[in-house]
Protein backbone atom coordinates (compact mmCIF):
# COMPACT_ATOMS: atom_id res chain seq x y z
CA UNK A 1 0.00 0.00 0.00
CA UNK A 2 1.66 3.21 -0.75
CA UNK A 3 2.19 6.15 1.94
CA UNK A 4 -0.99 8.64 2.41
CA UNK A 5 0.59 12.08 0.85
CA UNK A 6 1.28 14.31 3.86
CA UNK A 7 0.36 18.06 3.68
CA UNK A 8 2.21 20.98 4.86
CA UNK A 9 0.70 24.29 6.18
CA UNK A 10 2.28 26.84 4.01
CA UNK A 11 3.80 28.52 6.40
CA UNK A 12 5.10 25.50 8.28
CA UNK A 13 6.86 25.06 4.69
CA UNK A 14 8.60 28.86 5.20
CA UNK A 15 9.55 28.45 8.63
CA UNK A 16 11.58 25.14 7.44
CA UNK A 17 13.30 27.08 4.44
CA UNK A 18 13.77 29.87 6.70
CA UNK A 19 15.56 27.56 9.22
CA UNK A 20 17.75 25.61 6.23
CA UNK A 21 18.36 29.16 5.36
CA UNK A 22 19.79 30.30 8.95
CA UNK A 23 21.83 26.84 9.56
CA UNK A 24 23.37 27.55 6.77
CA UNK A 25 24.95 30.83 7.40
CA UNK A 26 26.57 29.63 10.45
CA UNK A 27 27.39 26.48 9.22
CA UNK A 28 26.80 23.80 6.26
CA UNK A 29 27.08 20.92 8.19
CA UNK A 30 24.58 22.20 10.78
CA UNK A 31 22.14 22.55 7.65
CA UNK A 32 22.49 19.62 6.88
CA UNK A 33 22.03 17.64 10.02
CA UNK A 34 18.88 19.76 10.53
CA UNK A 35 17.37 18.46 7.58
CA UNK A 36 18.13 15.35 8.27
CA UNK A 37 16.67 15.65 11.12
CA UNK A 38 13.23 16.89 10.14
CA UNK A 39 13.34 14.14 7.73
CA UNK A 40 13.73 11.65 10.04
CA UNK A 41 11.13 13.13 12.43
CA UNK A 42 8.60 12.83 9.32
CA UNK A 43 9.23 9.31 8.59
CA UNK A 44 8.66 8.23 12.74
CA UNK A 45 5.12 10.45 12.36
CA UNK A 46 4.49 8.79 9.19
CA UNK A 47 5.50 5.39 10.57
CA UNK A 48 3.46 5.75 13.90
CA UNK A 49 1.22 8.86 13.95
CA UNK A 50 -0.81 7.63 17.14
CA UNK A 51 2.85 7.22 18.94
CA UNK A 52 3.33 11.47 19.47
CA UNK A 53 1.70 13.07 22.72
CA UNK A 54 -1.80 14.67 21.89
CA UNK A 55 -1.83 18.54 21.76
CA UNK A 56 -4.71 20.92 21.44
CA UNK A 57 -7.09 21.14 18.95
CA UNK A 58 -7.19 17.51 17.79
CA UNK A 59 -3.00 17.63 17.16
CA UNK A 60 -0.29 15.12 17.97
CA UNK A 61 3.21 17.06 18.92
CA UNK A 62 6.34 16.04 17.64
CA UNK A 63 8.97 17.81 19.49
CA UNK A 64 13.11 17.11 18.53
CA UNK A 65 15.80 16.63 21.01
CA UNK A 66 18.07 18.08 18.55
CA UNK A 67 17.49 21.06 17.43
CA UNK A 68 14.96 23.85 18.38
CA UNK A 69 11.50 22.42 16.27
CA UNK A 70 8.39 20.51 16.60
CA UNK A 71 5.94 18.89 13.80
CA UNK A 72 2.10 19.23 14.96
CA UNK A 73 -0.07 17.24 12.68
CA UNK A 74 -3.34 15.76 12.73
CA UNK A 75 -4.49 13.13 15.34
CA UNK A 76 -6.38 11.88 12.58
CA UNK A 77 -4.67 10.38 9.16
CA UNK A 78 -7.60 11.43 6.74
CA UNK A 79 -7.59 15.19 7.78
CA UNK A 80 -5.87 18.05 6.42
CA UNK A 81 -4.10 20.94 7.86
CA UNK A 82 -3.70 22.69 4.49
CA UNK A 83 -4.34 22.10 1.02
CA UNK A 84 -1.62 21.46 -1.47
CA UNK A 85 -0.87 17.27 -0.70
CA UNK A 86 2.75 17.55 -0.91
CA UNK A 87 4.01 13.85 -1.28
CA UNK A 88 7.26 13.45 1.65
CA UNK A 89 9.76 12.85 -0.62
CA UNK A 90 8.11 16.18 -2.61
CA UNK A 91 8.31 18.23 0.52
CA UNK A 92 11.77 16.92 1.32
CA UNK A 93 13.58 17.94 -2.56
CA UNK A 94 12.62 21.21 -1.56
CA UNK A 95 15.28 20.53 1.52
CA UNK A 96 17.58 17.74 0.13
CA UNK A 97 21.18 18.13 0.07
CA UNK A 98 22.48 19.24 -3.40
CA UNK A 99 20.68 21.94 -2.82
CA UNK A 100 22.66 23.08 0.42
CA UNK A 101 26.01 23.41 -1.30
CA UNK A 102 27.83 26.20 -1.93
């Protein structure tokens, strides 16, 4: 069965870019590791949605030991927090290495 399509709140979507953006003027590697890191966070939501704490509103809260983030999403798989259906692996090109370097 393939993966539901997971959709990003638009401005969820800038405050990522905006954070790639800031990592990388300190420091490359740090930009990277960050995106790995929100990558990986997506793939243990999208492995085990229910496994998050519950937040307001009908959310789940993702929150990273890393670096200074969390993912809310949906408690529920079929709704949406924004339209657009931006596949994963769409929403992670936009944040994928070749496009750090220099």
């Amino acid at each position: 069965m393939a993966a539901k399509p997971l959709d990003f709140h638009p401005e969820a979507l800038e405050e990522w870019k905006s954070a790639v953006a800031q990592y990388l003027e300190r420091n490359e590697t740090a930009a990277v590791d960050f995106v790995a890191e929100v990558d990986q966070a997506i793939d243990l939501i999208a492995a085990s949605p229910q496994r998050w704490p519950k937040g307001l509103h009908g959310t789940r809260k993702f929150v990273s030991q890393r670096f200074s983030f969390a993912v809310v999403y949906p408690r529920e798989r079929n709704r949406t927090a924004s339209p657009g259906n931006r596949s994963r692996a769409q929403a992670s090109r936009i944040l994928e290495k070749p496009a750090l370097g220099h």
